[in-house]
N, C-alpha and C. Protein backbone atom coordinates (compact mmCIF):
# COMPACT_ATOMS: atom_id res chain seq x y z
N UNK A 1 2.18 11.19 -5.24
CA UNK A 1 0.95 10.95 -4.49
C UNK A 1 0.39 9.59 -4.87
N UNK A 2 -0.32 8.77 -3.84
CA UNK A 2 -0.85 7.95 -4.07
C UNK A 2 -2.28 7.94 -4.08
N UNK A 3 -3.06 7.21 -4.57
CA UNK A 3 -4.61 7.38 -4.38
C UNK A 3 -5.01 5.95 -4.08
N UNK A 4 -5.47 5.83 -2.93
CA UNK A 4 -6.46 4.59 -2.56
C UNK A 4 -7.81 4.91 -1.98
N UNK A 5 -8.44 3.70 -2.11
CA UNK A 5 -10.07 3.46 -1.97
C UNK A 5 -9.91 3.51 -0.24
N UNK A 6 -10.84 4.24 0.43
CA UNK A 6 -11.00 4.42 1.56
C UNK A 6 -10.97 2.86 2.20
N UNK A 7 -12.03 1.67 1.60
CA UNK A 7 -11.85 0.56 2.09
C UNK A 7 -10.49 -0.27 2.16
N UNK A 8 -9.74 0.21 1.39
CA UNK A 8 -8.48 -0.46 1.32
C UNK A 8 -7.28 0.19 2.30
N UNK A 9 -7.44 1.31 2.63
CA UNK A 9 -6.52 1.94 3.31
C UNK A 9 -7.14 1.51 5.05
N UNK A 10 -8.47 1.55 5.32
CA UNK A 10 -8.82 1.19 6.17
C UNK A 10 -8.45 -0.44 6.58
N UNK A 11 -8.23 -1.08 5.47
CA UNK A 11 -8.35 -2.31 6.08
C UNK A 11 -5.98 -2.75 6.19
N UNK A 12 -5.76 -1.77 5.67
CA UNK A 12 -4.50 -1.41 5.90
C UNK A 12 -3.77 -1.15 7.08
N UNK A 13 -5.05 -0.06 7.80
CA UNK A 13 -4.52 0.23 8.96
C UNK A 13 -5.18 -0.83 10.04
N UNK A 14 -6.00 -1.79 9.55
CA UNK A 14 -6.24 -2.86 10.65
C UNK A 14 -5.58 -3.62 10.72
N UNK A 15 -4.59 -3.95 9.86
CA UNK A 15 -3.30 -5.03 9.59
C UNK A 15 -4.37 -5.80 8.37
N UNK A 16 -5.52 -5.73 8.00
CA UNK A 16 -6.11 -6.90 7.37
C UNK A 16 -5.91 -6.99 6.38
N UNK A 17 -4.87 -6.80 5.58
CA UNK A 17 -4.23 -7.30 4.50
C UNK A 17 -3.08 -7.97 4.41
N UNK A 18 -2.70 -8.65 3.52
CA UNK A 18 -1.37 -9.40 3.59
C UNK A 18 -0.22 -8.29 3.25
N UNK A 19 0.74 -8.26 3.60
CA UNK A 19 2.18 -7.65 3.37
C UNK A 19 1.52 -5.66 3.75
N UNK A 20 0.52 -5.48 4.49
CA UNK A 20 0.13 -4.16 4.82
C UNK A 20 1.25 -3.63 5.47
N UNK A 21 2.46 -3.96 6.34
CA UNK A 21 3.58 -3.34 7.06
C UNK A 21 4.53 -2.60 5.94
N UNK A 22 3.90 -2.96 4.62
CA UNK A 22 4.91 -2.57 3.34
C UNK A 22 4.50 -1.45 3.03
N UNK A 23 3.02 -1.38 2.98
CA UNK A 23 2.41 0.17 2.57
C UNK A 23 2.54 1.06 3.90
N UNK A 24 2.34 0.79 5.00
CA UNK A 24 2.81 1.82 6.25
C UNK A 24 3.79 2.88 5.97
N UNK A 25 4.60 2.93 5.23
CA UNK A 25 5.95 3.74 5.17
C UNK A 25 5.24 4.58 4.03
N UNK A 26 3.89 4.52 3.07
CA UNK A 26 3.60 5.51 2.25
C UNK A 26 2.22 6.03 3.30
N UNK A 27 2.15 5.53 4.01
CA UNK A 27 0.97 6.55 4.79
C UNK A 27 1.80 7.44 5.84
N UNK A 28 2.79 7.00 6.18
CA UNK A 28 3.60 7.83 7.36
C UNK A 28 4.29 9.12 6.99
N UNK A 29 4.50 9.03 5.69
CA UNK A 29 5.33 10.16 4.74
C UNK A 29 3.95 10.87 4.35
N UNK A 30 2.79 10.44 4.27
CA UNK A 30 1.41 11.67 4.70
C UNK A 30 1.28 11.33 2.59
N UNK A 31 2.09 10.76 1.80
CA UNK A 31 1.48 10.84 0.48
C UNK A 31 0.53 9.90 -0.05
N UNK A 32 -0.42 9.67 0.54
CA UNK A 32 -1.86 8.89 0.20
C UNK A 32 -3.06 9.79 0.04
N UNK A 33 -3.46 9.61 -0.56
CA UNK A 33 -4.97 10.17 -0.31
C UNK A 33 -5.86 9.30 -0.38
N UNK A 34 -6.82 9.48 0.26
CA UNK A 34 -8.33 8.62 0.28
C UNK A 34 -9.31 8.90 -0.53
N UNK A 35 -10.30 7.95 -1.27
CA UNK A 35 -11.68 8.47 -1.81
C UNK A 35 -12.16 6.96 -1.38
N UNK A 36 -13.47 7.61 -1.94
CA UNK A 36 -14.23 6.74 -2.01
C UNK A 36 -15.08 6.40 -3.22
N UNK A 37 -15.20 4.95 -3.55
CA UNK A 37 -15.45 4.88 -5.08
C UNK A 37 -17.36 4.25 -5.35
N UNK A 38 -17.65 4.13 -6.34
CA UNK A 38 -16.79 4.86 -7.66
C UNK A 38 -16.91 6.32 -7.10
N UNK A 39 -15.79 6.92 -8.15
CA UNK A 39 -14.81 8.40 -7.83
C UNK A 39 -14.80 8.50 -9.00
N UNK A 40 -15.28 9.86 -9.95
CA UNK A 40 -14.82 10.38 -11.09
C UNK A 40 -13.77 11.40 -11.23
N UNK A 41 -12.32 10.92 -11.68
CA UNK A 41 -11.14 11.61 -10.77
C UNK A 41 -11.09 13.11 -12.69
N UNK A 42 -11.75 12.34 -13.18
CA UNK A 42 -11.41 13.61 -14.41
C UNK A 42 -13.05 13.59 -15.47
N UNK A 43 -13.42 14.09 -16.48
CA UNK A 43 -14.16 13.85 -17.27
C UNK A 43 -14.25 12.35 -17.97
N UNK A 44 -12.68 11.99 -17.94
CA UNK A 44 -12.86 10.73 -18.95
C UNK A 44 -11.92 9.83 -18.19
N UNK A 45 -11.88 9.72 -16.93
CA UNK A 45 -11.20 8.94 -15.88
C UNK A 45 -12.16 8.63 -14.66
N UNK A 46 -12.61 7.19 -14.46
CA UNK A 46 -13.33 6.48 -13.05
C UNK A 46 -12.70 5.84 -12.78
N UNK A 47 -12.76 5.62 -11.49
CA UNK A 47 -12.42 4.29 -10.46
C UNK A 47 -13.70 4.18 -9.80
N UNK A 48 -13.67 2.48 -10.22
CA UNK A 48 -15.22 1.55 -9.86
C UNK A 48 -14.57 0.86 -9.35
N UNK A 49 -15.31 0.59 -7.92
CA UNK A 49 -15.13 -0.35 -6.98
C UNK A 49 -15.01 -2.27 -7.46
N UNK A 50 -13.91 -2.98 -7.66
CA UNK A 50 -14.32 -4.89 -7.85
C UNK A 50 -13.58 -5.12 -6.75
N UNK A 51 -14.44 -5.37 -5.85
CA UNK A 51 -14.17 -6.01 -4.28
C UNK A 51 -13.59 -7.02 -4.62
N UNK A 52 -13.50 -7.94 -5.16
CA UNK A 52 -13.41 -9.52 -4.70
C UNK A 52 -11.77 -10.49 -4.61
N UNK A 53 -10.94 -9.04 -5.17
CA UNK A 53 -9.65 -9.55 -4.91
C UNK A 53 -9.10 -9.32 -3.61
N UNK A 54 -9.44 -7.65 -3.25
CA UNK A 54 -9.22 -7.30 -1.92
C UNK A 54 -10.68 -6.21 -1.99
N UNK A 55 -10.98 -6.34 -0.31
CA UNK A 55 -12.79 -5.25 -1.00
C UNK A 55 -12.36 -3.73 -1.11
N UNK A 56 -11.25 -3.31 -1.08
CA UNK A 56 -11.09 -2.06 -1.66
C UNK A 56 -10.40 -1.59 -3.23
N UNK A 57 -10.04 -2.80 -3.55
CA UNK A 57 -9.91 -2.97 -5.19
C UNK A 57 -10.40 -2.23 -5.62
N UNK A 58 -9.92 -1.19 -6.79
CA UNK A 58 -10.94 -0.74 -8.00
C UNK A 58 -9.98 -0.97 -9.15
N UNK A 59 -10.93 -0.60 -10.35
CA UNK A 59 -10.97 -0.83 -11.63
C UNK A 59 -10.65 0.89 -11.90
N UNK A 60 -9.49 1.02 -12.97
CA UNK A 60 -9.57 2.25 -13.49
C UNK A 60 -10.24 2.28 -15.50
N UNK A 61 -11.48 3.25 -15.36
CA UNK A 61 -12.20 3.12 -16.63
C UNK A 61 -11.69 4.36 -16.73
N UNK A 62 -11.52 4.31 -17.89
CA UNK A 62 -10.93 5.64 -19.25
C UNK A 62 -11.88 5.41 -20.88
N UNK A 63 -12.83 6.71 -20.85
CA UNK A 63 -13.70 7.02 -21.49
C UNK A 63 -13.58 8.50 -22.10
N UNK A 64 -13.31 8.22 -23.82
CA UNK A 64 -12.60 9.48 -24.29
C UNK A 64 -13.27 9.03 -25.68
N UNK A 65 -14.12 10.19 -26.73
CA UNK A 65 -14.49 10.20 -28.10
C UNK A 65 -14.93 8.51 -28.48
N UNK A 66 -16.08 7.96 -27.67
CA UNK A 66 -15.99 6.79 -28.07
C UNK A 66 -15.74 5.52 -28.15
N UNK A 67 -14.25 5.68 -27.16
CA UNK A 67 -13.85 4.32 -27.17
C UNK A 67 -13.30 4.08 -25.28
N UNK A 68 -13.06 3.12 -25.13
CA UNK A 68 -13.05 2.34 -23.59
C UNK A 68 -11.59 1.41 -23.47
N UNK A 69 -11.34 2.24 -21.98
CA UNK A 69 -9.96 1.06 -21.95
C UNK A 69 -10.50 0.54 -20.55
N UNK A 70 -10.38 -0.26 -19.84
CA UNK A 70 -9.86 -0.76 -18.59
C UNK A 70 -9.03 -1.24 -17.88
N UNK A 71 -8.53 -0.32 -16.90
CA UNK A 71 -6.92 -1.00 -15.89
C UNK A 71 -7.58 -2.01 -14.75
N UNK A 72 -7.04 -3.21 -14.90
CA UNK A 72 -8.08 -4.03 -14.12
C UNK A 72 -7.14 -4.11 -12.79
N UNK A 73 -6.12 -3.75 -12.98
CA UNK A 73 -5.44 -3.86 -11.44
C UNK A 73 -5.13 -5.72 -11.65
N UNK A 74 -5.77 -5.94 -10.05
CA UNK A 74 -5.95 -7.54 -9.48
C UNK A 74 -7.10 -8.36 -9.41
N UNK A 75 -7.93 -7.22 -10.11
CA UNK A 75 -8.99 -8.27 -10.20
C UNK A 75 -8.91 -9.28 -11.43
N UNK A 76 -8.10 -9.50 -12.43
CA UNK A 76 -7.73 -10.11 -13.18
C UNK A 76 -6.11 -10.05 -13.58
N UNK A 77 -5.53 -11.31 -12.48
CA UNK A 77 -4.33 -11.50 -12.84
C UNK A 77 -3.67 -12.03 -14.19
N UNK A 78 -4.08 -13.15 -14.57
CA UNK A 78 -3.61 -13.83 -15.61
C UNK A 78 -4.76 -13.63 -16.64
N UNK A 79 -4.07 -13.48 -18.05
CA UNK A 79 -5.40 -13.36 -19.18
C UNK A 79 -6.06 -14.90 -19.10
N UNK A 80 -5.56 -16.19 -18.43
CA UNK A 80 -6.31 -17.33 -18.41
C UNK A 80 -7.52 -17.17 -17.69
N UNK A 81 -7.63 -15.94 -16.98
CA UNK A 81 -8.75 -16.29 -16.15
C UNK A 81 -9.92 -15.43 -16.80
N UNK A 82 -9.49 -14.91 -18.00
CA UNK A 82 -10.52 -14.68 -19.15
C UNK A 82 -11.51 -16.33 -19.46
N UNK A 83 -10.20 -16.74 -19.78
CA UNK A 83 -11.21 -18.58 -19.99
C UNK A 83 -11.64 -19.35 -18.76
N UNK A 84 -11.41 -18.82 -17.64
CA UNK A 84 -11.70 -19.78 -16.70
C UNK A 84 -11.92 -18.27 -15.31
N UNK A 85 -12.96 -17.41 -15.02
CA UNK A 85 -13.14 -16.15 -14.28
C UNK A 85 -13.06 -16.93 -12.91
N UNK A 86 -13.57 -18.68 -12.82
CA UNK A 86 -13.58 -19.45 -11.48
C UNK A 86 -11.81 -19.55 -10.62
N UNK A 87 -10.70 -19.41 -11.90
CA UNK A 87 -9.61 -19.75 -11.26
C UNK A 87 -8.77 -18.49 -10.71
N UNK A 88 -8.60 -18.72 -9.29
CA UNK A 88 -7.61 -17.77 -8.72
C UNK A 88 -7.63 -18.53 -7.11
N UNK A 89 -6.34 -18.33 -6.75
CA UNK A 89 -6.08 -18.45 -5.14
C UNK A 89 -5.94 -17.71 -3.96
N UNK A 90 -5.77 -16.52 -5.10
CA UNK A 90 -5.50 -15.36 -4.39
C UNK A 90 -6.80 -14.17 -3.95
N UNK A 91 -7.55 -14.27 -3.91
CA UNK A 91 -8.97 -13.90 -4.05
C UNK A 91 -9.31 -13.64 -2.26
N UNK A 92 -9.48 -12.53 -1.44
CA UNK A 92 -9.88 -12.39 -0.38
C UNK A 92 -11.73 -13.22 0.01
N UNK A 93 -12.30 -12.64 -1.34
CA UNK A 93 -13.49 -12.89 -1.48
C UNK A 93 -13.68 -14.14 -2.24
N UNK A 94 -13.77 -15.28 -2.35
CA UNK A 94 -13.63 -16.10 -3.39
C UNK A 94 -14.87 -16.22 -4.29
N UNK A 95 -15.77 -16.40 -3.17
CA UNK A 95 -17.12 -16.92 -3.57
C UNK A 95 -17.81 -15.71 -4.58
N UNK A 96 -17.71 -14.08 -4.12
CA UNK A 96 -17.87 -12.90 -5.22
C UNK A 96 -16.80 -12.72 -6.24
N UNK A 97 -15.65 -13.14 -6.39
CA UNK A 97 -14.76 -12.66 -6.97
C UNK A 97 -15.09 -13.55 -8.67
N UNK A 98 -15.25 -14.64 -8.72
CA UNK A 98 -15.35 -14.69 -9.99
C UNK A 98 -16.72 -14.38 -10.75
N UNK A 99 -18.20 -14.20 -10.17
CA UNK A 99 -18.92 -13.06 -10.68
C UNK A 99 -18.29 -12.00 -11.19
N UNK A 100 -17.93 -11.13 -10.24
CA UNK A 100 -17.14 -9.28 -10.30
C UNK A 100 -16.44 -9.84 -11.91
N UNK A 101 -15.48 -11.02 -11.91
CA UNK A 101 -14.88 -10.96 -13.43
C UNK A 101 -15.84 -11.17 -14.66
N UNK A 102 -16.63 -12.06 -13.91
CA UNK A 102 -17.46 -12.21 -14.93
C UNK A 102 -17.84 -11.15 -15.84
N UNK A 103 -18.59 -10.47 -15.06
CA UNK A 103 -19.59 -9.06 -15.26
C UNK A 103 -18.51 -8.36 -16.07
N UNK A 104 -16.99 -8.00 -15.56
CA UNK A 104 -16.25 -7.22 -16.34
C UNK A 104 -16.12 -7.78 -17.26
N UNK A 105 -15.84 -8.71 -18.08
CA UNK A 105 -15.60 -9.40 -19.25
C UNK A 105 -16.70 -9.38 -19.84
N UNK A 106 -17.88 -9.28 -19.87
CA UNK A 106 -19.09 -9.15 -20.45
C UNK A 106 -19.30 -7.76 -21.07
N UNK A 107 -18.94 -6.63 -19.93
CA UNK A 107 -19.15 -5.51 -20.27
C UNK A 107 -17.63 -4.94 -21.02
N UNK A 108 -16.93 -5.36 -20.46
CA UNK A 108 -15.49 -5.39 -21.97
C UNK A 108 -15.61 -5.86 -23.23
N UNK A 109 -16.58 -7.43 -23.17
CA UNK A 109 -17.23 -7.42 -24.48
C UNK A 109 -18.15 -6.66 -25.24
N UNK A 110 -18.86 -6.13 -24.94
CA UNK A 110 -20.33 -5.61 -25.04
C UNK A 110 -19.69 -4.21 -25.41
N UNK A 111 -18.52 -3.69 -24.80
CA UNK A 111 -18.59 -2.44 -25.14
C UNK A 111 -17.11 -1.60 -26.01
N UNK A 112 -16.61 -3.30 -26.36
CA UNK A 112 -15.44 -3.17 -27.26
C UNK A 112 -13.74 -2.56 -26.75
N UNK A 113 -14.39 -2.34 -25.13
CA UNK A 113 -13.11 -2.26 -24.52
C UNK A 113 -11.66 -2.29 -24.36
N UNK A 114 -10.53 -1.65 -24.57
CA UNK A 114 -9.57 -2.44 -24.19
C UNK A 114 -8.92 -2.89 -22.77
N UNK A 115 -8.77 -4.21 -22.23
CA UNK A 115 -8.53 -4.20 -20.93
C UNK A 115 -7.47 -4.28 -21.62
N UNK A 116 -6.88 -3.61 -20.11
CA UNK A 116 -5.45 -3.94 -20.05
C UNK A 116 -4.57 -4.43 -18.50
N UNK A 117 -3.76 -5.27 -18.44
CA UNK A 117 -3.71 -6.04 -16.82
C UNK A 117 -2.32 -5.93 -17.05
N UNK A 118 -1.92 -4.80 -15.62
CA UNK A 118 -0.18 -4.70 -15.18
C UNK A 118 0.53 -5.85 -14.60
N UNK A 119 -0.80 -7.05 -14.54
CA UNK A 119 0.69 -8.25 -14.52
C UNK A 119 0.37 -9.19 -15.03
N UNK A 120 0.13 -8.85 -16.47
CA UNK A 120 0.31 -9.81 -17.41
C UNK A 120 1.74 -9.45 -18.20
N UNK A 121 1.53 -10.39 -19.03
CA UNK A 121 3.14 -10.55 -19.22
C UNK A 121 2.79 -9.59 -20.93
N UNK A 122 3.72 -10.01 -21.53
CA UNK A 122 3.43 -8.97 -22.72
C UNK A 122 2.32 -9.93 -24.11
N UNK A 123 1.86 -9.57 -25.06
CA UNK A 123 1.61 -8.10 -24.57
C UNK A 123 0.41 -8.11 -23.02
N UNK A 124 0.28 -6.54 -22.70
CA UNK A 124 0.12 -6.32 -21.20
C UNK A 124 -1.66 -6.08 -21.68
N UNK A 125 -2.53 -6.06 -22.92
CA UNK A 125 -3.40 -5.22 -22.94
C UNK A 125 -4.06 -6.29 -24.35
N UNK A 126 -5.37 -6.58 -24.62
CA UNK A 126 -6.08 -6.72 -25.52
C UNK A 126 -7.80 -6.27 -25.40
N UNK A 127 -8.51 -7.12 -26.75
CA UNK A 127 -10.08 -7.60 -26.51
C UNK A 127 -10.06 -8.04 -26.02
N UNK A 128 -11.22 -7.90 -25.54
CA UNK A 128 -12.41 -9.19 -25.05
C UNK A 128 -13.09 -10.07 -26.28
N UNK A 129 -13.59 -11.14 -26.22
CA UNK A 129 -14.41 -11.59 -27.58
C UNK A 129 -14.70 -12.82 -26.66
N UNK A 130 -16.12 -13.56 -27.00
CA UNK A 130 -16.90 -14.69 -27.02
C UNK A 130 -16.00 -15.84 -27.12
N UNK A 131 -16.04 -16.40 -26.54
CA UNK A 131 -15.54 -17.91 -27.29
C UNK A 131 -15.88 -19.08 -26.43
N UNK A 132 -17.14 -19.38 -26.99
CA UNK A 132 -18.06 -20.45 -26.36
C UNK A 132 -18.58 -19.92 -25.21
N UNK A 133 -19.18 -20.80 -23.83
CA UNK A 133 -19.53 -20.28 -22.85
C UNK A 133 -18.30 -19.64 -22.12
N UNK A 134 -17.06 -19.05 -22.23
CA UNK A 134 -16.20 -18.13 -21.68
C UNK A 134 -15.60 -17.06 -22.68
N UNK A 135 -14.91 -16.88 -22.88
CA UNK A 135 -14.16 -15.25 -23.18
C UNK A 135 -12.73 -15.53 -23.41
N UNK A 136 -12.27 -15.47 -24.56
CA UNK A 136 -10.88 -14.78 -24.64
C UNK A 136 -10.01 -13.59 -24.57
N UNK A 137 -8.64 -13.30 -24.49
CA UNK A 137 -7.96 -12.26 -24.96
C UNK A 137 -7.70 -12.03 -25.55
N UNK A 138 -7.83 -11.28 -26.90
CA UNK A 138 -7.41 -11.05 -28.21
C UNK A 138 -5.97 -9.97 -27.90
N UNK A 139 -4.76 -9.93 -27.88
CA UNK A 139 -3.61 -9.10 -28.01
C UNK A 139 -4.50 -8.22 -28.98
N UNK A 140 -3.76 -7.19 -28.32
CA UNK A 140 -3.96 -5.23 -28.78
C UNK A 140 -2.24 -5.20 -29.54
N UNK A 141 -2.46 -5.04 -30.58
CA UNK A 141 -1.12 -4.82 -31.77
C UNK A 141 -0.22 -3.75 -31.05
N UNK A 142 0.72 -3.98 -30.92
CA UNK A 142 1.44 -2.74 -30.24
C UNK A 142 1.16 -2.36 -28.57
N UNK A 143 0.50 -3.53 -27.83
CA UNK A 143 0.42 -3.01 -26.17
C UNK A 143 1.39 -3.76 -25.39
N UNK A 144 2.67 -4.67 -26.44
CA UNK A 144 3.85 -5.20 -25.66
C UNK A 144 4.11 -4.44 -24.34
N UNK A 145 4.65 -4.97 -23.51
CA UNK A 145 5.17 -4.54 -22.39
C UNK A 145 6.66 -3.39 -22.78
């Protein structure tokens, strides 16, 4: 089964995404499902809406005894754009999209988070931490690819 954000599947079936003729073949086989976010899919599992890569993007938060991970998806491709939230090309939204990172990197700082981004290269997952007016990635010991 798949799970997508109602805005994203919608804008799927308008063609308004790039390479959308690719996902057609998982809506035709009927294994998608729709929500709408934020969606609390368990006690210690959300998906929060970050429009600004595509506006049906979400963020998967995992909240368990204390501690915080985040699956950022596409709203943060490269850990460089920890140091620089302004750089991306790929951005539907440009002008919201590096706010939306902003805000996540703040609140990844603030709340000791681990993000973790499926296309970064290895390792795939660290901190957040300060460093000057932007933000680094600190590698998570053991989140190699």
């Amino acid at each position: 089964r798949h799970l997508w954000s109602r805005t994203e599947i919608e804008r799927v079936r308008d063609g308004g995404l790039p390479d959308a003729e690719s996902l057609q073949p998982l809506l035709d086989a009927g294994v998608v499902d729709t929500l709408d976010t934020p969606c609390q899919l368990t006690p210690h599992v959300t998906l929060r809406p970050s429009p600004g890569h595509t506006p049906g993007n979400v963020d998967i938060w995992i909240d368990c005894d204390g501690e915080s991970a985040v699956v950022v998806g596409d709203q943060i491709l490269n850990p460089l754009q920890c140091a620089d939230p302004d750089w991306s090309g790929l951005d539907m939204d440009p002008a919201a999209a590096p706010g939306l990172r902003r805000a996540l990197l703040e609140e990844c700082e603030a709340r000791g988070t681990l993000l973790i981004g499926p296309h970064f290269g290895s390792p795939g997952a660290g901190r957040v931490r300060r460093e000057g007016a932007t933000w680094r990635l600190d590698a998570e010991p053991g989140s190699g690819c």
